[in-house]
PDB file of N, CA and C in Angstrom:
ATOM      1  N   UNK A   1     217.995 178.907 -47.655  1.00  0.00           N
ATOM      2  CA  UNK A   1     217.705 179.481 -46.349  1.00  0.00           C
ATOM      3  C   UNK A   1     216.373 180.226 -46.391  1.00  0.00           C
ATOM      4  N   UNK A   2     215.767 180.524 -45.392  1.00  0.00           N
ATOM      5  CA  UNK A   2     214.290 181.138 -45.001  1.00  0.00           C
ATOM      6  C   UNK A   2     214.673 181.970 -44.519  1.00  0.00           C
ATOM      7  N   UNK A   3     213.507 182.903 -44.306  1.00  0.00           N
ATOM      8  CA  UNK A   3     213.740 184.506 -43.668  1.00  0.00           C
ATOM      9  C   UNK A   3     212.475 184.475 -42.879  1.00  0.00           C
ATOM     10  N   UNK A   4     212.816 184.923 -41.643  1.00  0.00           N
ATOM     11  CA  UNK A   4     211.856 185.751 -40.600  1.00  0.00           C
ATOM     12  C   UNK A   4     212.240 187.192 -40.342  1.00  0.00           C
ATOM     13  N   UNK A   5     211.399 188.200 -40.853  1.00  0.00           N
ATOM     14  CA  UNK A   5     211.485 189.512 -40.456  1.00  0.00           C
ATOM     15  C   UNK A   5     210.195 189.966 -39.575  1.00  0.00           C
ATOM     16  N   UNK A   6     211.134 190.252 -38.263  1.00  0.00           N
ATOM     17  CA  UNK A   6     210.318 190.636 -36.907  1.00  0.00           C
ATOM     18  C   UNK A   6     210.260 192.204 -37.056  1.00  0.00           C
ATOM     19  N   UNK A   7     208.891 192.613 -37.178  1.00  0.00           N
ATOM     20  CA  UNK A   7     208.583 194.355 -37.738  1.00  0.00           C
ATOM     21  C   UNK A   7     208.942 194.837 -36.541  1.00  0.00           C
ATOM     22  N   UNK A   8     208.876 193.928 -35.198  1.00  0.00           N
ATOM     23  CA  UNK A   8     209.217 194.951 -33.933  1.00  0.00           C
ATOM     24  C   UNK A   8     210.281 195.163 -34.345  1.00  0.00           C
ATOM     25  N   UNK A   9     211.345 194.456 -33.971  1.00  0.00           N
ATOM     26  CA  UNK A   9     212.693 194.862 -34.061  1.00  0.00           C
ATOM     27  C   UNK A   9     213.100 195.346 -35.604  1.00  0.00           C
ATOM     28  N   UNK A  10     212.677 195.177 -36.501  1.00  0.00           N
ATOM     29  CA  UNK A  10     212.913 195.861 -37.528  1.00  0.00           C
ATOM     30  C   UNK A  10     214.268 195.048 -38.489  1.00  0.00           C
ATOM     31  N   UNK A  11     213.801 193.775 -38.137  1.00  0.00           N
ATOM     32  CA  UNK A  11     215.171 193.216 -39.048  1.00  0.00           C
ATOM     33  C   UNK A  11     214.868 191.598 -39.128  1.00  0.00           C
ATOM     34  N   UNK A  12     215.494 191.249 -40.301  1.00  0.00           N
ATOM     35  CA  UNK A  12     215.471 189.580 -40.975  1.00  0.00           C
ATOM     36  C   UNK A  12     216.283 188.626 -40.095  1.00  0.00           C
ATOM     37  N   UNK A  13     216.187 187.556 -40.350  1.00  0.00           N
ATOM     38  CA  UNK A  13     216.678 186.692 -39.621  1.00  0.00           C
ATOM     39  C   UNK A  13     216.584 184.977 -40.355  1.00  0.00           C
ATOM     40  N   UNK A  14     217.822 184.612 -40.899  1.00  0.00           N
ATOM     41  CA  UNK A  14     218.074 183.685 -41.738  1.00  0.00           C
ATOM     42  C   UNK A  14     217.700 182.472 -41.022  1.00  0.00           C
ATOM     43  N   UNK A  15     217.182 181.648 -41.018  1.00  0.00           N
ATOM     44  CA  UNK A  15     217.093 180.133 -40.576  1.00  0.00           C
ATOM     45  C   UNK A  15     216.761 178.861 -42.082  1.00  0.00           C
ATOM     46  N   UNK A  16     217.043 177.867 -41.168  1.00  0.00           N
ATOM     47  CA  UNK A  16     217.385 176.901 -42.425  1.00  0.00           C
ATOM     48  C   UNK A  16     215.798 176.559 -43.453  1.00  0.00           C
ATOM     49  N   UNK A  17     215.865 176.279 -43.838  1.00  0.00           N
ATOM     50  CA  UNK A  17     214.476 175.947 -44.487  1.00  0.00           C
ATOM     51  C   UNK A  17     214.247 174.311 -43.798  1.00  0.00           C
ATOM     52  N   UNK A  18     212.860 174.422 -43.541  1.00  0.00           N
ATOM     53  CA  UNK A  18     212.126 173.016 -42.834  1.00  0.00           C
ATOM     54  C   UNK A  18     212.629 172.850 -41.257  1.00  0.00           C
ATOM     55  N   UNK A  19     212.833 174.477 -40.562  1.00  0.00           N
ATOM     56  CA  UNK A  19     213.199 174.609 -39.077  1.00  0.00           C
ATOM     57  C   UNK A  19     211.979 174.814 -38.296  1.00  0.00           C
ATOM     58  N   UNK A  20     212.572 174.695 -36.839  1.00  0.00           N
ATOM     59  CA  UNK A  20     211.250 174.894 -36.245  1.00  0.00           C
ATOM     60  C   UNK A  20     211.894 176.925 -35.605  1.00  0.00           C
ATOM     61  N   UNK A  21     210.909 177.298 -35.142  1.00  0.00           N
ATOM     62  CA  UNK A  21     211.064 178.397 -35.483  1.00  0.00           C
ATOM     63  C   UNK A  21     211.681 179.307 -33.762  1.00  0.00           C
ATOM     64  N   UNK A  22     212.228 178.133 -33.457  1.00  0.00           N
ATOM     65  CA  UNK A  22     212.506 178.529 -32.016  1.00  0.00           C
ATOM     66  C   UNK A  22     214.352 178.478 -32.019  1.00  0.00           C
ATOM     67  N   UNK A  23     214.476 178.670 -33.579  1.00  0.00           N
ATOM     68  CA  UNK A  23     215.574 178.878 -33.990  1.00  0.00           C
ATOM     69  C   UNK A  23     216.305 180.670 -33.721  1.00  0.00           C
ATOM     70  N   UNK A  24     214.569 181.203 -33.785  1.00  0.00           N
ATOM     71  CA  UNK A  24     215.273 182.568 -33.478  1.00  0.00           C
ATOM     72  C   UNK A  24     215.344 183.335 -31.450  1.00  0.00           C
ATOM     73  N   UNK A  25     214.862 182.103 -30.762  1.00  0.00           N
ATOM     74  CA  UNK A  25     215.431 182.480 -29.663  1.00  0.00           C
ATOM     75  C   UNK A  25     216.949 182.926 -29.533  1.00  0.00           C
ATOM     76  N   UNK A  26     216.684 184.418 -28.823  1.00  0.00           N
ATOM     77  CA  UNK A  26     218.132 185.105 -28.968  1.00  0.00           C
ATOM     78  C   UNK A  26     218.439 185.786 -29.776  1.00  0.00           C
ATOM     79  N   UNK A  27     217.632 186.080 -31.003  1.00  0.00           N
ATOM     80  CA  UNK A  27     218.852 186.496 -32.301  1.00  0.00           C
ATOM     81  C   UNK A  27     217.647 187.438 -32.148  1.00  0.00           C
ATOM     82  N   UNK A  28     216.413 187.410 -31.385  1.00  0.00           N
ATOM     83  CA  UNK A  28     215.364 188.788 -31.646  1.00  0.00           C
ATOM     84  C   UNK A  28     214.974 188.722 -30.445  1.00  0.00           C
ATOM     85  N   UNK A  29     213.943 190.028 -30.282  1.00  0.00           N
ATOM     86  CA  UNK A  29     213.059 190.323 -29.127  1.00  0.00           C
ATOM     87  C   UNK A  29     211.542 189.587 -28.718  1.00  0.00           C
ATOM     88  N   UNK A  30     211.670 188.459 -29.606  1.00  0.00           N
ATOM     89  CA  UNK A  30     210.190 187.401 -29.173  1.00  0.00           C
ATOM     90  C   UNK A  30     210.901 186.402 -28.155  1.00  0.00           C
ATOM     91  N   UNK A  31     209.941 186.339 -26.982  1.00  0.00           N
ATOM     92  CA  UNK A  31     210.284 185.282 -26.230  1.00  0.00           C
ATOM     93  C   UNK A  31     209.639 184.249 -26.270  1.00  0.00           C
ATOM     94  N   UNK A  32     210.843 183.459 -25.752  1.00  0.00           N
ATOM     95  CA  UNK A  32     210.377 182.085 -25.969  1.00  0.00           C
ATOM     96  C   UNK A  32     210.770 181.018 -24.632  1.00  0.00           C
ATOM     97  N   UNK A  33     209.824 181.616 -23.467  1.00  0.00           N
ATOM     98  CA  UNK A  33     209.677 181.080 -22.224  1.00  0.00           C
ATOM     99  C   UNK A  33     209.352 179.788 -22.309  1.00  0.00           C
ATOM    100  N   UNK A  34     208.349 179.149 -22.613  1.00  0.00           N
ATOM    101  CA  UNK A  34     208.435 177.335 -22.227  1.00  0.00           C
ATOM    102  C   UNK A  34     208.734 176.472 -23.206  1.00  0.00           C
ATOM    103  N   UNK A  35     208.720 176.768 -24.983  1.00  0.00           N
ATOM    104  CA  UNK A  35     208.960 176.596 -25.844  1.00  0.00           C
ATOM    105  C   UNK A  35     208.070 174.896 -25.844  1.00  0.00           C
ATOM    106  N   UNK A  36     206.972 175.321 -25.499  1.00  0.00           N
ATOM    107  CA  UNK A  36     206.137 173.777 -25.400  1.00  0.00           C
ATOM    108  C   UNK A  36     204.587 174.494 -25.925  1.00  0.00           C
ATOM    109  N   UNK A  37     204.118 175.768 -26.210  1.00  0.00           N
ATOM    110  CA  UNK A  37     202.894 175.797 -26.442  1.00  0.00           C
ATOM    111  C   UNK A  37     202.358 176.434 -25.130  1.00  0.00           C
ATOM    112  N   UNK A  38     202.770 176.244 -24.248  1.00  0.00           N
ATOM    113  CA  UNK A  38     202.125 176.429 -22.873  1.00  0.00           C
ATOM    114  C   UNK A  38     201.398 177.656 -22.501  1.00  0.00           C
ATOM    115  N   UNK A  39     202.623 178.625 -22.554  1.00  0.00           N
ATOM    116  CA  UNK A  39     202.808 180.177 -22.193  1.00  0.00           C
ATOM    117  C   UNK A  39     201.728 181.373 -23.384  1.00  0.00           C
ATOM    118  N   UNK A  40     202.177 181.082 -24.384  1.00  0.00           N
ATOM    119  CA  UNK A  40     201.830 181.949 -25.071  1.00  0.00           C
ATOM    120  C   UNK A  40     202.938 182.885 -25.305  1.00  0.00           C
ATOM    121  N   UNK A  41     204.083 183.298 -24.955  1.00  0.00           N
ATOM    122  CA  UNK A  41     204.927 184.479 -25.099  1.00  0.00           C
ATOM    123  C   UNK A  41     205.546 184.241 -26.146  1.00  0.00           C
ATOM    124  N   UNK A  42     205.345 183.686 -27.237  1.00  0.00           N
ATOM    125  CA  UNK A  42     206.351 183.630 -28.560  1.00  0.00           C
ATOM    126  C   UNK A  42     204.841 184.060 -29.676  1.00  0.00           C
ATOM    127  N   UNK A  43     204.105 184.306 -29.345  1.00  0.00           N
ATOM    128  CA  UNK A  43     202.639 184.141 -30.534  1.00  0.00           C
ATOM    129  C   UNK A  43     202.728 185.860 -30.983  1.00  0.00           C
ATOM    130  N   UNK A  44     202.536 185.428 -32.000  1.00  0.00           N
ATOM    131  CA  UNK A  44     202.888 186.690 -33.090  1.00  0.00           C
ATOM    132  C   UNK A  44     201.662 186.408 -34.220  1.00  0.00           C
ATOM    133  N   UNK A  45     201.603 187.327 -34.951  1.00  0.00           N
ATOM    134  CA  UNK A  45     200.404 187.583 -35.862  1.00  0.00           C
ATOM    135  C   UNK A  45     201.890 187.210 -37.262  1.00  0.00           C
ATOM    136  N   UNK A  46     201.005 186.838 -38.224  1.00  0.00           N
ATOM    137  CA  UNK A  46     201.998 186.679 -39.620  1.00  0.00           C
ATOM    138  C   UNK A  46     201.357 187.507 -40.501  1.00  0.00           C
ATOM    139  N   UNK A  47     201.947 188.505 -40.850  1.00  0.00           N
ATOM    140  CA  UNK A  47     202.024 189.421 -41.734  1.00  0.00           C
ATOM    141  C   UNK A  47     201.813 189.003 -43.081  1.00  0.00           C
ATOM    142  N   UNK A  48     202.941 188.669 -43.183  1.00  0.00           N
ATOM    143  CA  UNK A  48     202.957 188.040 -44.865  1.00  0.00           C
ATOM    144  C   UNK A  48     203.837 186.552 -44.870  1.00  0.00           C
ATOM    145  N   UNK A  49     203.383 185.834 -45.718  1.00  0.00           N
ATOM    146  CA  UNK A  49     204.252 184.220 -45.694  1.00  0.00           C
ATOM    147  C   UNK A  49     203.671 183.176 -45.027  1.00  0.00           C
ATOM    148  N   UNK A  50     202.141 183.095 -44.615  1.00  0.00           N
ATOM    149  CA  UNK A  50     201.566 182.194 -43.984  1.00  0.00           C
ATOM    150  C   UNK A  50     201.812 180.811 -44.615  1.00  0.00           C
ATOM    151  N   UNK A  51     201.485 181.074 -46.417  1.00  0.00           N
ATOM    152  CA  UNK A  51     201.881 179.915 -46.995  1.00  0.00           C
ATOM    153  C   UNK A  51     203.324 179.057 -46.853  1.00  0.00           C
ATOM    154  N   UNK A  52     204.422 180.073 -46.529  1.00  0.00           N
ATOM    155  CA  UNK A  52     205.899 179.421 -46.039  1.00  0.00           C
ATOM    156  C   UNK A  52     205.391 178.475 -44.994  1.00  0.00           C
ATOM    157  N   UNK A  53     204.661 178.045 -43.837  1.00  0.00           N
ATOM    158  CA  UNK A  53     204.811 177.911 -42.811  1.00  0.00           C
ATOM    159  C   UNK A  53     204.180 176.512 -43.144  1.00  0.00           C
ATOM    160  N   UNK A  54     204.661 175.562 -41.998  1.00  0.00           N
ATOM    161  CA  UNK A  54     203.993 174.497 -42.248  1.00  0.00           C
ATOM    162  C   UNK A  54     202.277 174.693 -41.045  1.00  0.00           C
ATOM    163  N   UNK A  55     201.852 173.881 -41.169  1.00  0.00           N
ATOM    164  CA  UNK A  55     200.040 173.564 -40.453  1.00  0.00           C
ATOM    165  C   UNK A  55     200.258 173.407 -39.432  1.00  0.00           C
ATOM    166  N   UNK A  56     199.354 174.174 -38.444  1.00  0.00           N
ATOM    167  CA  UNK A  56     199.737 173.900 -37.070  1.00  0.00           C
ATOM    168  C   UNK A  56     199.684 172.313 -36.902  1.00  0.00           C
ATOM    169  N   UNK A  57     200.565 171.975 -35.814  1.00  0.00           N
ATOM    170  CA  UNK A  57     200.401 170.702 -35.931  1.00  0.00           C
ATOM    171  C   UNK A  57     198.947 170.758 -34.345  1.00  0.00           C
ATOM    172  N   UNK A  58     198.584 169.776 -33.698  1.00  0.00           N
ATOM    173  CA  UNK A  58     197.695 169.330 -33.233  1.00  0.00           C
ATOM    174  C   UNK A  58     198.092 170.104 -31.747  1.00  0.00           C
ATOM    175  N   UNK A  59     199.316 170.118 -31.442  1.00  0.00           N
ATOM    176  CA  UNK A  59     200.049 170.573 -29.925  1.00  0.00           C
ATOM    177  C   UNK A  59     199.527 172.081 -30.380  1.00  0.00           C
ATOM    178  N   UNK A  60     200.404 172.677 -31.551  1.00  0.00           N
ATOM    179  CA  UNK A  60     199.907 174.242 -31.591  1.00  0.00           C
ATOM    180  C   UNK A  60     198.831 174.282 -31.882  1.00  0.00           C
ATOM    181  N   UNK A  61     197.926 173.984 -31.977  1.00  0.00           N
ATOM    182  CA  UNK A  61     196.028 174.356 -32.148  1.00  0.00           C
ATOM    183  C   UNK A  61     195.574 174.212 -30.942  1.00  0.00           C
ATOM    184  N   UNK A  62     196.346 173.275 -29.946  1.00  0.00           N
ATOM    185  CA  UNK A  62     195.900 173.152 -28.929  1.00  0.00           C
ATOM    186  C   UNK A  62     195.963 174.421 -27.896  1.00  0.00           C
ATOM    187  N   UNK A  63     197.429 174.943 -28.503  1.00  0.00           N
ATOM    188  CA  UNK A  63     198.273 176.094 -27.420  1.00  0.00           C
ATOM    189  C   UNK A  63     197.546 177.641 -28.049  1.00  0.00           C
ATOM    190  N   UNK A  64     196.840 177.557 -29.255  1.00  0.00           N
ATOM    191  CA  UNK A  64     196.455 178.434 -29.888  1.00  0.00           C
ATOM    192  C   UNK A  64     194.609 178.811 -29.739  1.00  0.00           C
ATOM    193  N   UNK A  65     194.176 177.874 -29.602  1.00  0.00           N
ATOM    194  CA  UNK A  65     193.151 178.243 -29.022  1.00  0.00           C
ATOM    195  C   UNK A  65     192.653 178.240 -27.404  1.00  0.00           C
ATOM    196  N   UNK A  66     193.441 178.088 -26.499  1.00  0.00           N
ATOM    197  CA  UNK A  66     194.148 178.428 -25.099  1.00  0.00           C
ATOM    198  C   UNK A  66     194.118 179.975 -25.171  1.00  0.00           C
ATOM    199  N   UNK A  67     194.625 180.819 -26.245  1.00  0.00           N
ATOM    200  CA  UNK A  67     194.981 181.636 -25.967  1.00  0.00           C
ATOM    201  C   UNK A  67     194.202 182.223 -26.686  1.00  0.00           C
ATOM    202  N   UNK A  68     193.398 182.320 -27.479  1.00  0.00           N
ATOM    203  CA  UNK A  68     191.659 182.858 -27.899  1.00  0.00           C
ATOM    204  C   UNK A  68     193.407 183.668 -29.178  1.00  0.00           C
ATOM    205  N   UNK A  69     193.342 183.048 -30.080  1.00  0.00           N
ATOM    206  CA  UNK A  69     194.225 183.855 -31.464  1.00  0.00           C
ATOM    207  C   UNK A  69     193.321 184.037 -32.229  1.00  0.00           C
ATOM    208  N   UNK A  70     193.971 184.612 -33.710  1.00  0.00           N
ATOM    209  CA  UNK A  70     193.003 184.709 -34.551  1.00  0.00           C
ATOM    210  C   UNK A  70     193.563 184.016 -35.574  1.00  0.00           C
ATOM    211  N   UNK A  71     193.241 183.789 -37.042  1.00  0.00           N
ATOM    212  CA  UNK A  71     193.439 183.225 -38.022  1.00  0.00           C
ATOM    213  C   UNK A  71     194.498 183.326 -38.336  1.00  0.00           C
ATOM    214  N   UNK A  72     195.439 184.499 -38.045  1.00  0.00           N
ATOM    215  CA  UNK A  72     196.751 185.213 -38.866  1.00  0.00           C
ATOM    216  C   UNK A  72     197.720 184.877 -38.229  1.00  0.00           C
ATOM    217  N   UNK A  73     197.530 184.001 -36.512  1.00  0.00           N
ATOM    218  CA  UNK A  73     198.584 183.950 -35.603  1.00  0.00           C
ATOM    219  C   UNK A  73     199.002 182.835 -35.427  1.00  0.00           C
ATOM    220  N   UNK A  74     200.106 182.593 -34.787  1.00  0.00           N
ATOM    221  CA  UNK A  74     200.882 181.335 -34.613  1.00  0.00           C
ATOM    222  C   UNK A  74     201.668 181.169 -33.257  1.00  0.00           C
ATOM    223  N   UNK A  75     202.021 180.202 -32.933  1.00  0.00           N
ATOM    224  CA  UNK A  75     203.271 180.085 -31.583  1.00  0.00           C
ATOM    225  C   UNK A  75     204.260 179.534 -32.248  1.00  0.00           C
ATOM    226  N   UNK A  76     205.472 180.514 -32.313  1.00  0.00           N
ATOM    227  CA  UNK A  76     206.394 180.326 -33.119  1.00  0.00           C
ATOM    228  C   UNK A  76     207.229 178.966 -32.649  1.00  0.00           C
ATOM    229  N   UNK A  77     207.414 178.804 -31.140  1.00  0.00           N
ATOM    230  CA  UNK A  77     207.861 177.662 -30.738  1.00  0.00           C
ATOM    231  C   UNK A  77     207.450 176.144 -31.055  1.00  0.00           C
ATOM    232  N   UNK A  78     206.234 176.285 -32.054  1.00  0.00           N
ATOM    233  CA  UNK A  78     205.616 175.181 -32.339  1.00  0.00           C
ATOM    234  C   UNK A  78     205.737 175.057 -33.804  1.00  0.00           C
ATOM    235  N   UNK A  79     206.261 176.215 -34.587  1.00  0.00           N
ATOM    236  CA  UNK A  79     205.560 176.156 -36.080  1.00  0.00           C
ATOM    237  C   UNK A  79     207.085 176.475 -36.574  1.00  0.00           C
ATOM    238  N   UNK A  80     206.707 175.753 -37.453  1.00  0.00           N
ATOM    239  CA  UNK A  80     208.221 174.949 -39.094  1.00  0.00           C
ATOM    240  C   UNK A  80     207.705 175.895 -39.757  1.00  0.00           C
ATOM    241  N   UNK A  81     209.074 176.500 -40.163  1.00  0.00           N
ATOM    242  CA  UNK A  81     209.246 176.949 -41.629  1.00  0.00           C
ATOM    243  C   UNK A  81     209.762 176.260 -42.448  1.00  0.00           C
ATOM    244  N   UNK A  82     208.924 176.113 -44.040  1.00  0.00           N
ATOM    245  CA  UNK A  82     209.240 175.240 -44.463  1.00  0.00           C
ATOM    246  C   UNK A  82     210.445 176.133 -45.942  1.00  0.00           C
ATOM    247  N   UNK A  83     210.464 177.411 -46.144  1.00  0.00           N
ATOM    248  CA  UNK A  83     210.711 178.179 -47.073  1.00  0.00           C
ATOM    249  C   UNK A  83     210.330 179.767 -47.436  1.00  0.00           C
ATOM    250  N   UNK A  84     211.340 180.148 -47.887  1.00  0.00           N
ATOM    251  CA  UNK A  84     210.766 181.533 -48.749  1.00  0.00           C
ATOM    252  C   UNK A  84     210.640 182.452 -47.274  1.00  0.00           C
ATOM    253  N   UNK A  85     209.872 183.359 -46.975  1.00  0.00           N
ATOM    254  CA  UNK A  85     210.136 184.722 -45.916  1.00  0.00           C
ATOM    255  C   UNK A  85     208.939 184.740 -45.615  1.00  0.00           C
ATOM    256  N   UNK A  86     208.675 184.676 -44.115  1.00  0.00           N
ATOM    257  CA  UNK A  86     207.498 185.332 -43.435  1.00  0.00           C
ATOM    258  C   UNK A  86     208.047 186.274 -42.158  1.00  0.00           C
ATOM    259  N   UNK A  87     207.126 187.028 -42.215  1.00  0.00           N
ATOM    260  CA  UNK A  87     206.974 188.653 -41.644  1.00  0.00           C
ATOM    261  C   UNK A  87     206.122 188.559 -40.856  1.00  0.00           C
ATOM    262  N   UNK A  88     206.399 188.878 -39.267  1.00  0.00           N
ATOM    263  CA  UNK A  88     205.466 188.596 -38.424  1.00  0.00           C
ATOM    264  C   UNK A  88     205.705 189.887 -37.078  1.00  0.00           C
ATOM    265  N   UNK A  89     205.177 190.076 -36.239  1.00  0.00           N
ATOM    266  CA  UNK A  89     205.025 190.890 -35.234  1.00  0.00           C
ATOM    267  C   UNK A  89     204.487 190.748 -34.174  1.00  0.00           C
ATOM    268  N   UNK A  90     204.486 190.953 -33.096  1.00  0.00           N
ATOM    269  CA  UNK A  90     203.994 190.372 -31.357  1.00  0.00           C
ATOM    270  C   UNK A  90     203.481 191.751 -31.016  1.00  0.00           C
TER     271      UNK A  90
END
């Protein structure tokens, strides 16, 4: 199993290893309004565990520079965890 710990809410959150990460709609305080890239309301900065994560794929680079991010950030509705714990915050 993989770990996402959301610093807002202050707590871990188990998902399977090689999930997509819209696994934690509901179980935390990141939303996840169109769950297509669109919105932007799931994009969070990654703390620690960038290497867990798989590469944006082509849809999230698309939804990610839409939204002027920086190097450290992601749209969780788009991005696989592939292992091990990443730590992220909105």
């Amino acid at each position: 199993m993989a770990e996402v710990e959301v610093k807002n809410d202050g707590k871990t959150i188990e998902v399977a290893d090689n999930s997509l990460l819209t696994e934690l709609d509901g179980k935390c305080s990141i939303l996840f309004a169109c769950k297509a890239g669109a919105c932007g309301s799931c994009k969070v900065k990654v703390l620690e565990g960038m290497k867990n994560l798989e590469e944006p794929s082509e849809e999230e680079k698309a939804g990610l520079a839409t939204f002027g991010t920086g190097d450290n950030e992601r749209l969780l509705c788009l991005c696989k965890i592939k292992s091990g714990k990443v730590v992220v915050e909105y």
